[in-house]
Protein backbone atom coordinates (compact mmCIF):
# COMPACT_ATOMS: atom_id res chain seq x y z
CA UNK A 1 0.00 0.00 0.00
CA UNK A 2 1.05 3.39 -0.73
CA UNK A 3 0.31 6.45 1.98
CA UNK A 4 -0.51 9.86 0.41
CA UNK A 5 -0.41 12.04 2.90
CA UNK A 6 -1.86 15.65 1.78
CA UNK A 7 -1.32 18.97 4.35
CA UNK A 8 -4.01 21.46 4.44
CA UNK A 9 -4.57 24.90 5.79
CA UNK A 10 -7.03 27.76 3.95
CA UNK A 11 -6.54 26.34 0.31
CA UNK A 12 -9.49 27.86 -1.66
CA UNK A 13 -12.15 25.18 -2.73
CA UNK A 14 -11.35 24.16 -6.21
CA UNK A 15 -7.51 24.02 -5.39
CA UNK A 16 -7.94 21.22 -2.96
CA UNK A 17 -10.82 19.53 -4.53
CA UNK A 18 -8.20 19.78 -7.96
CA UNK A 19 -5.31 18.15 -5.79
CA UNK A 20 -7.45 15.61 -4.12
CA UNK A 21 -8.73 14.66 -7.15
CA UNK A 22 -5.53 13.96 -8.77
CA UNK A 23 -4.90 11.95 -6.56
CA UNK A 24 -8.02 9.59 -6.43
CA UNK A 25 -7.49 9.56 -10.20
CA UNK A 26 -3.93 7.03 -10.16
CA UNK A 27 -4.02 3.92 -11.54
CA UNK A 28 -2.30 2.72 -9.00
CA UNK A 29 -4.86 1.19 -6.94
CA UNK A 30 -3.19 0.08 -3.42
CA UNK A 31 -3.61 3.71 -1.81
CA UNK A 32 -5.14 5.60 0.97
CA UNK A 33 -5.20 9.23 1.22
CA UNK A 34 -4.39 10.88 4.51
CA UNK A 35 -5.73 14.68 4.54
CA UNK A 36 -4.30 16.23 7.30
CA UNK A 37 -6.56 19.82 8.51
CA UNK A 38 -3.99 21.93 9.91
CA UNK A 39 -6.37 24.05 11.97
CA UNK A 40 -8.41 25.79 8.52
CA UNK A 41 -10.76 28.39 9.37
CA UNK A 42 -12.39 28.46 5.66
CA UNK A 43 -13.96 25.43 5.15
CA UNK A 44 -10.85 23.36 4.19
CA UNK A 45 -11.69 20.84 6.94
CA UNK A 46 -15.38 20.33 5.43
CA UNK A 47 -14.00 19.51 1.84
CA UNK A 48 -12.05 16.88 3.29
CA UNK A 49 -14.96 15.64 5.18
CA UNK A 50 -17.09 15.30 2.76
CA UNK A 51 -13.98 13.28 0.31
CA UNK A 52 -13.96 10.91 3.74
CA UNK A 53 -17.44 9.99 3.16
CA UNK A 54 -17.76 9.60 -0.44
CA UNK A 55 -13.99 7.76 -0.36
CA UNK A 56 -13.22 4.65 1.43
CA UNK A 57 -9.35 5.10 0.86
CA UNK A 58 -9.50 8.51 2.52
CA UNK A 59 -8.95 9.36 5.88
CA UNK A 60 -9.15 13.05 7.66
CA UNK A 61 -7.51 13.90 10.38
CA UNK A 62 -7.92 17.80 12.08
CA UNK A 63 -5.78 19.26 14.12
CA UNK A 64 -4.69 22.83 15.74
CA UNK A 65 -2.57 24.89 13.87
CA UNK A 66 1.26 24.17 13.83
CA UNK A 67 2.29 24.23 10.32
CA UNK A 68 3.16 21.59 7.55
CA UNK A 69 5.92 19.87 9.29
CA UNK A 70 3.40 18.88 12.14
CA UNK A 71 0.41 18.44 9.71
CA UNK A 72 3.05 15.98 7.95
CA UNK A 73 4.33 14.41 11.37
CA UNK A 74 0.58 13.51 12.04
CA UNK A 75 0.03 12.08 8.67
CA UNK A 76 3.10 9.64 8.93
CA UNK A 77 1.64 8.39 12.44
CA UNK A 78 -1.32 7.82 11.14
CA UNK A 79 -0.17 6.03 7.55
CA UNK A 80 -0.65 2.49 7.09
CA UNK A 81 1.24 2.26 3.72
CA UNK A 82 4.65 0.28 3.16
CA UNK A 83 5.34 3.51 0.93
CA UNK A 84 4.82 7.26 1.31
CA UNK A 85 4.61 10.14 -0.52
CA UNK A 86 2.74 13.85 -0.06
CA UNK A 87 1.24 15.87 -2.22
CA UNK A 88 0.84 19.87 -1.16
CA UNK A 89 -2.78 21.17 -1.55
CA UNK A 90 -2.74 23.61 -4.08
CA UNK A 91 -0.63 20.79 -6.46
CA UNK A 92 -1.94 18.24 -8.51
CA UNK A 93 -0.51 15.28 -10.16
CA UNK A 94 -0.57 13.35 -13.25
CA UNK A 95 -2.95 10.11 -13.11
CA UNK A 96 0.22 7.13 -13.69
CA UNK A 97 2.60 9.32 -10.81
CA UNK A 98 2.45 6.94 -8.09
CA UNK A 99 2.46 3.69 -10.84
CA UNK A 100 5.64 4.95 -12.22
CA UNK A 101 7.36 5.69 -9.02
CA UNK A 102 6.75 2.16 -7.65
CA UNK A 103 7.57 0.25 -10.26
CA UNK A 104 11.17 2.20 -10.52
CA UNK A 105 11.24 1.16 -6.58
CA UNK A 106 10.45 -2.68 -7.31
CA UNK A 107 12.79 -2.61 -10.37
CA UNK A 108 15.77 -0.59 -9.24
CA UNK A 109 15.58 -2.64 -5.63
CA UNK A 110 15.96 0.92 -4.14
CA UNK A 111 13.55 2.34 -0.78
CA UNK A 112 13.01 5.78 -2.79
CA UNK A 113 12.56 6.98 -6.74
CA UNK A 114 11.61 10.85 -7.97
CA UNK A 115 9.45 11.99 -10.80
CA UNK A 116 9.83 15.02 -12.28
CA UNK A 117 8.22 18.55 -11.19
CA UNK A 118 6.89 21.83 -12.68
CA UNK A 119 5.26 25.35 -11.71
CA UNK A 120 2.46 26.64 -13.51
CA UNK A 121 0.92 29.68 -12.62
CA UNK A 122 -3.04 31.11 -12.32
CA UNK A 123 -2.65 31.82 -15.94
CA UNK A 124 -2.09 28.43 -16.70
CA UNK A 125 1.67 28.86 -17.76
CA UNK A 126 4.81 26.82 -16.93
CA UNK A 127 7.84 28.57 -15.73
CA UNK A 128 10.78 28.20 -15.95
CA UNK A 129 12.26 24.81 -14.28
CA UNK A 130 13.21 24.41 -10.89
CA UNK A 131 14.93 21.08 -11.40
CA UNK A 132 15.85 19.78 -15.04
CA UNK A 133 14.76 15.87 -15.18
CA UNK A 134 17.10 13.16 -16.79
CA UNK A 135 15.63 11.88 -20.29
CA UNK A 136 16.33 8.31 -18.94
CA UNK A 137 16.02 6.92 -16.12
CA UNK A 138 18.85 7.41 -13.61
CA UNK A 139 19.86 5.99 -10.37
CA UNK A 140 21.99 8.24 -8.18
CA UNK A 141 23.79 7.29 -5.40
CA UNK A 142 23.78 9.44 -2.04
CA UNK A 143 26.61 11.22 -2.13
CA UNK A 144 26.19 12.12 -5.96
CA UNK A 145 22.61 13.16 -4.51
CA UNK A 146 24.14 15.06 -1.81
CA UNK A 147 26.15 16.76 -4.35
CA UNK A 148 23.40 17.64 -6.81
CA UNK A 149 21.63 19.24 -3.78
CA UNK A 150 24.41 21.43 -2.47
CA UNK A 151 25.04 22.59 -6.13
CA UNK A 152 21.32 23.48 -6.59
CA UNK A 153 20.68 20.93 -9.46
CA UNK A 154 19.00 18.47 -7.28
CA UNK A 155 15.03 18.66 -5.98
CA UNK A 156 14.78 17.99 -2.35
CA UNK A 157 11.28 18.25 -2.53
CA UNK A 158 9.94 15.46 -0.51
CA UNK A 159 6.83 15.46 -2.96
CA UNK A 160 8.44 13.93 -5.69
CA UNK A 161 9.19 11.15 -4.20
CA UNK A 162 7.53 7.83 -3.19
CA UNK A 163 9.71 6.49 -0.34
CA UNK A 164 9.75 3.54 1.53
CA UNK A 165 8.18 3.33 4.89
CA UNK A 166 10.98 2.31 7.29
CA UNK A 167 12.77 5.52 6.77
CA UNK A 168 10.34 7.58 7.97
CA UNK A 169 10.64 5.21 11.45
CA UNK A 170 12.29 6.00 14.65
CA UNK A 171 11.29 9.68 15.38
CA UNK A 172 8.38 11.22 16.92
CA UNK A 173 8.77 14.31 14.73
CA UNK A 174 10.18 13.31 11.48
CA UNK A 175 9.97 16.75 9.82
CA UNK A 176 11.67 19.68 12.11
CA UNK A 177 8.74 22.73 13.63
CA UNK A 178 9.36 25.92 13.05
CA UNK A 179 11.86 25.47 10.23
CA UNK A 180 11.27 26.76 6.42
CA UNK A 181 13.34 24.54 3.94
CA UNK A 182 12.93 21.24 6.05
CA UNK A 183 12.39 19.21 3.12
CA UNK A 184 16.24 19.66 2.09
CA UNK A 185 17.21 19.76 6.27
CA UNK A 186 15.51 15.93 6.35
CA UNK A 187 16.66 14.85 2.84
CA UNK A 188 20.42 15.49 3.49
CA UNK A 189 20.15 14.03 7.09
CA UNK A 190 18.50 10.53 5.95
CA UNK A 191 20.00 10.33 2.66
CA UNK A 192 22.89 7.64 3.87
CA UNK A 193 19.86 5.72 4.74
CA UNK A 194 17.91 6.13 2.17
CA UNK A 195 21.08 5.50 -0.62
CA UNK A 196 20.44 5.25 -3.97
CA UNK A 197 17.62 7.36 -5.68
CA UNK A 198 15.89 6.25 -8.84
CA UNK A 199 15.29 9.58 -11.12
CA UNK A 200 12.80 9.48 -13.82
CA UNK A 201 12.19 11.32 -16.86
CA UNK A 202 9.20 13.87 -17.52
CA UNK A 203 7.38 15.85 -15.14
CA UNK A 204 4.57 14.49 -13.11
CA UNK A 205 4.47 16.74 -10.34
CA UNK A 206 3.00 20.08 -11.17
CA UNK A 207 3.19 23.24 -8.42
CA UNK A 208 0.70 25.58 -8.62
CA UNK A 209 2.18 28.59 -8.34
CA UNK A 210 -0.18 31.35 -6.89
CA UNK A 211 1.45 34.85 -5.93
CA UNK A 212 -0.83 35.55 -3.05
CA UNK A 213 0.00 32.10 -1.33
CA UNK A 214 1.09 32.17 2.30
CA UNK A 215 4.90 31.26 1.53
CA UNK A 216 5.39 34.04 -1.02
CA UNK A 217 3.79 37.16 0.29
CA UNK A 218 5.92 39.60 1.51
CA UNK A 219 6.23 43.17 1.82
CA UNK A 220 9.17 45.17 0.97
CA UNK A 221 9.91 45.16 5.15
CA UNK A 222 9.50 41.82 5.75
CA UNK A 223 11.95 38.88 6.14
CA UNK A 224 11.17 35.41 5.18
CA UNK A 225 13.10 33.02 8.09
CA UNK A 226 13.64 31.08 5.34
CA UNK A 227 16.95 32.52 4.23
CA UNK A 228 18.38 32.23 7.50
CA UNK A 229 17.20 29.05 7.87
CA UNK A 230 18.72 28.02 4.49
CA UNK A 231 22.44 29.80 5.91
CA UNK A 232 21.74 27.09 9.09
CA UNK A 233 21.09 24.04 6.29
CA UNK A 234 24.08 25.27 4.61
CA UNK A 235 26.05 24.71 8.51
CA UNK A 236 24.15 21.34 8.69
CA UNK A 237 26.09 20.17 5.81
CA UNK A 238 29.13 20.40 6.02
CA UNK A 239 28.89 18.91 8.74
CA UNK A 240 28.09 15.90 7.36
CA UNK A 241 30.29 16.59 5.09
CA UNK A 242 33.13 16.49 8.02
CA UNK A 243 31.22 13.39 9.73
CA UNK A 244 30.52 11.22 6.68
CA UNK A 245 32.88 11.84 4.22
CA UNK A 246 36.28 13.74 5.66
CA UNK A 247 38.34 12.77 2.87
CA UNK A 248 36.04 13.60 -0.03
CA UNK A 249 38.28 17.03 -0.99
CA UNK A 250 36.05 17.67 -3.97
CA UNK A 251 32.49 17.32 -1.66
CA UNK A 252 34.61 19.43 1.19
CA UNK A 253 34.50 22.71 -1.95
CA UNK A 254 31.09 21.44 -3.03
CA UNK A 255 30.06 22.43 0.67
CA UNK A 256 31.94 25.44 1.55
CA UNK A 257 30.64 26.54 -1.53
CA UNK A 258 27.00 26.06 -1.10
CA UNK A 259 27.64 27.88 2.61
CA UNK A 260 28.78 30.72 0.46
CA UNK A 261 25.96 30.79 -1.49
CA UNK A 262 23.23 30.61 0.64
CA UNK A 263 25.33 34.04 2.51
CA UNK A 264 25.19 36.05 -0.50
CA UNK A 265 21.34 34.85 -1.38
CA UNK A 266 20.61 36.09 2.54
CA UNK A 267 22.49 39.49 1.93
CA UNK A 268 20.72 39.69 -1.21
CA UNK A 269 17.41 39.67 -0.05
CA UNK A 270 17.39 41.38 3.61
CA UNK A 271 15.65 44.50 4.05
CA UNK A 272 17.88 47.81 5.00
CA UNK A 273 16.23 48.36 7.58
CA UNK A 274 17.00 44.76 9.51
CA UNK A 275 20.88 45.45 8.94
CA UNK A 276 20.52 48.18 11.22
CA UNK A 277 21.84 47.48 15.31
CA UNK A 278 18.64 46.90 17.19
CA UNK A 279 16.61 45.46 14.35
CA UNK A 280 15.56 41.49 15.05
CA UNK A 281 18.15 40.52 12.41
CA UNK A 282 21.02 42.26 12.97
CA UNK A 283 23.07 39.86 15.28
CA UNK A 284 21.98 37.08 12.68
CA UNK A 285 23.65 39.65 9.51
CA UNK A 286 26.53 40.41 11.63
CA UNK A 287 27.85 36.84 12.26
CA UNK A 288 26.89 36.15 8.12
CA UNK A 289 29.12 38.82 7.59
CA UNK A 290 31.75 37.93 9.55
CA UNK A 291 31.77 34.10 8.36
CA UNK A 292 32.16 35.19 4.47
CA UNK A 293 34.73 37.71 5.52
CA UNK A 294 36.69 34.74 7.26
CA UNK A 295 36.15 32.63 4.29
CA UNK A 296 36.63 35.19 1.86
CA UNK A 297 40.13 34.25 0.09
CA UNK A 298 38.87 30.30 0.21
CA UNK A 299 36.06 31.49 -1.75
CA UNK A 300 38.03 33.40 -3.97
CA UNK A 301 39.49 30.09 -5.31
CA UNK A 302 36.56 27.54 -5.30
CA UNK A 303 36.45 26.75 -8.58
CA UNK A 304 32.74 25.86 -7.69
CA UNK A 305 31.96 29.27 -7.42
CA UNK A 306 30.67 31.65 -10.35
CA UNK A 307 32.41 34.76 -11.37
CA UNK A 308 29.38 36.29 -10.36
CA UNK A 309 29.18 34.40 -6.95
CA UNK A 310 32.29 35.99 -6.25
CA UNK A 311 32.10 39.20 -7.38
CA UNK A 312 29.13 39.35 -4.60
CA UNK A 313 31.14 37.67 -2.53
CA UNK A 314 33.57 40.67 -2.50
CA UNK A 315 31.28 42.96 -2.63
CA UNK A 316 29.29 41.77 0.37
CA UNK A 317 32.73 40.87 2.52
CA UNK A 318 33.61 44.90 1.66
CA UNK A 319 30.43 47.10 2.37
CA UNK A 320 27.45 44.63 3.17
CA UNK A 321 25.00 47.77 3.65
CA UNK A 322 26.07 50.12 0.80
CA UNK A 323 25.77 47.00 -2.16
CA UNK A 324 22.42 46.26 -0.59
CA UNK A 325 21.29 49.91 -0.85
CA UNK A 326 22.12 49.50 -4.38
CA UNK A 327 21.01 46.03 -5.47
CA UNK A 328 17.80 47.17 -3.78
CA UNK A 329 17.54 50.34 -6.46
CA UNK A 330 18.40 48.29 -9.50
CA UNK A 331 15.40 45.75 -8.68
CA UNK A 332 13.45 48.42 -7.01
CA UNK A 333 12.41 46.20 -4.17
């Protein structure tokens, strides 16, 4: 049996019923649907209701508010299937998803395979691709995985994937609270256990991408925590890097350059205002700055790095505040 387990919080109607939907649609057969209410004011919880009663192979589950990491948590718990995979509410999937991804499991002997995903806005058109798929099918081993990741070719998206059951065991919370970006903190973390990943062609996964969705509003003042918590994923892995593989000199750049990386994209993107002393981020900016200033000349010759990565990189190490005064005209944020 395979576990879908499906988060939900304030998704408008035809969203949800459009992901649910999908989902009921797969030719594979062996499936239950988990739909987890994460505290919806709106009427979210009824939808799912009334799938539960029209649905054998749906459950519902509702819960106080505490985000998709706990609404996930709860769904795992309560999941039944040998395999699991999740599916955000305001996505949909293609009717064979689940079919393909299992049979790449039974084939390949491996506990986790990924399908391919892409956004499509409210106007109905794709953008431009997160993660390229292979036109064959591929197995990757972890640390060629890990690698992908930290170079920002891989997809860490956990909904991609169909993954066998026993890695989700042995933790209460699987998925960290209070953390943006925990699909790539858990994926790194497990992916010695999880070893090889199978990596299909063609895209099967498709994120709705809506502008006034709760993870991309923000006003010109405000901070998403996900960039810091991005610079802490970046900390994470090297090291595991330094645990798992201390001799790996190529993975060791790989790593200090993706640490890099994630600094500048943080500089990039804070508000003036919060590089100030006494704003809520400042401490946080101050010890960025200080870490790429340390690691400036190492930067300087990781051939990892863009000319363009470093040029920030010097720019950033030299007068933080003045180049973010500036990038902020030129995009007018």
């Amino acid at each position: 049996m395979i576990s879908v387990i499906i988060p939900v919080y304030n998704i408008q109607s035809k969203y949800l019923k459009r992901c649910i939907d999908s989902v009921l649609a797969q030719t594979y057969k062996d499936m239950e649907i988990i739909l987890v209410d994460d505290g919806s004011s709106d009427g979210s919880g009824d939808v799912c209701d009334e799938y539960a009663s029209l649905n054998a192979n749906v459950k519902v589950f509702h819960k106080e508010n505490g985000g998709s990491s706990s609404a996930r948590n709860l769904g795992i718990k309560e999941a039944s299937g040998e395999y699991i995979g999740f599916v955000d509410s305001d996505d949909y999937i293609e009717p064979d998803m689940y079919e393909v991804l299992y049979e790449a499991i039974v084939r390949n002997n491996a506990k986790c395979a990924q399908v391919g995903r892409n956004e499509i806005d409210e106007e109905g058109n794709v953008l431009p691709d997160i993660c390229i798929p292979p036109e064959a099918e591929e197995i990757i081993e972890a640390r060629d995985f890990f690698k992908e990741l930290l170079m920002h070719r891989g997809d860490c998206s956990f909904c991609t994937k169909l993954i066998e059951r026993e890695v989700f065991e042995g933790a209460d919370e699987f998925f960290p609270l209070g953390v943006l970006n925990e699909d790539f903190h858990i994926l790194i973390k497990k992916l010695p256990e999880v070893g090889r990943i199978v990596s299909l062609p063609g895209y099967k996964y498709h994120v709705f991408y809506r502008i006034g969705s709760n993870s991309r509003k923000q006003s010109k003042e405000d901070f998403s925590r996900v960039f810091l918590d991005s610079v802490n994923n970046a900390d994470m892995a090297e090291e595991i890097v330094l645990k798992d593989y201390p001799e790996d000199k190529e993975l060791s750049k790989i790593v200090r350059r993706f640490g890099i990386f994630q600094r500048i994209e943080y500089l990039l993107h804070i508000p003036v205002s919060k590089m100030e002393k006494g704003s809520d981020c400042f401490e946080d900016y101050r010890l960025i700055v200080k870490w790429l200033r340390k690691h400036y000349f190492e930067g300087l010759f990781n051939r990892f790095l863009t000319g363009k990565n470093k040029l920030y990189m010097t720019l950033f190490a030299i007068a933080p505040k003045a180049v973010r005064k500036v990038h902020k005209r030129i995009k007018r944020l």
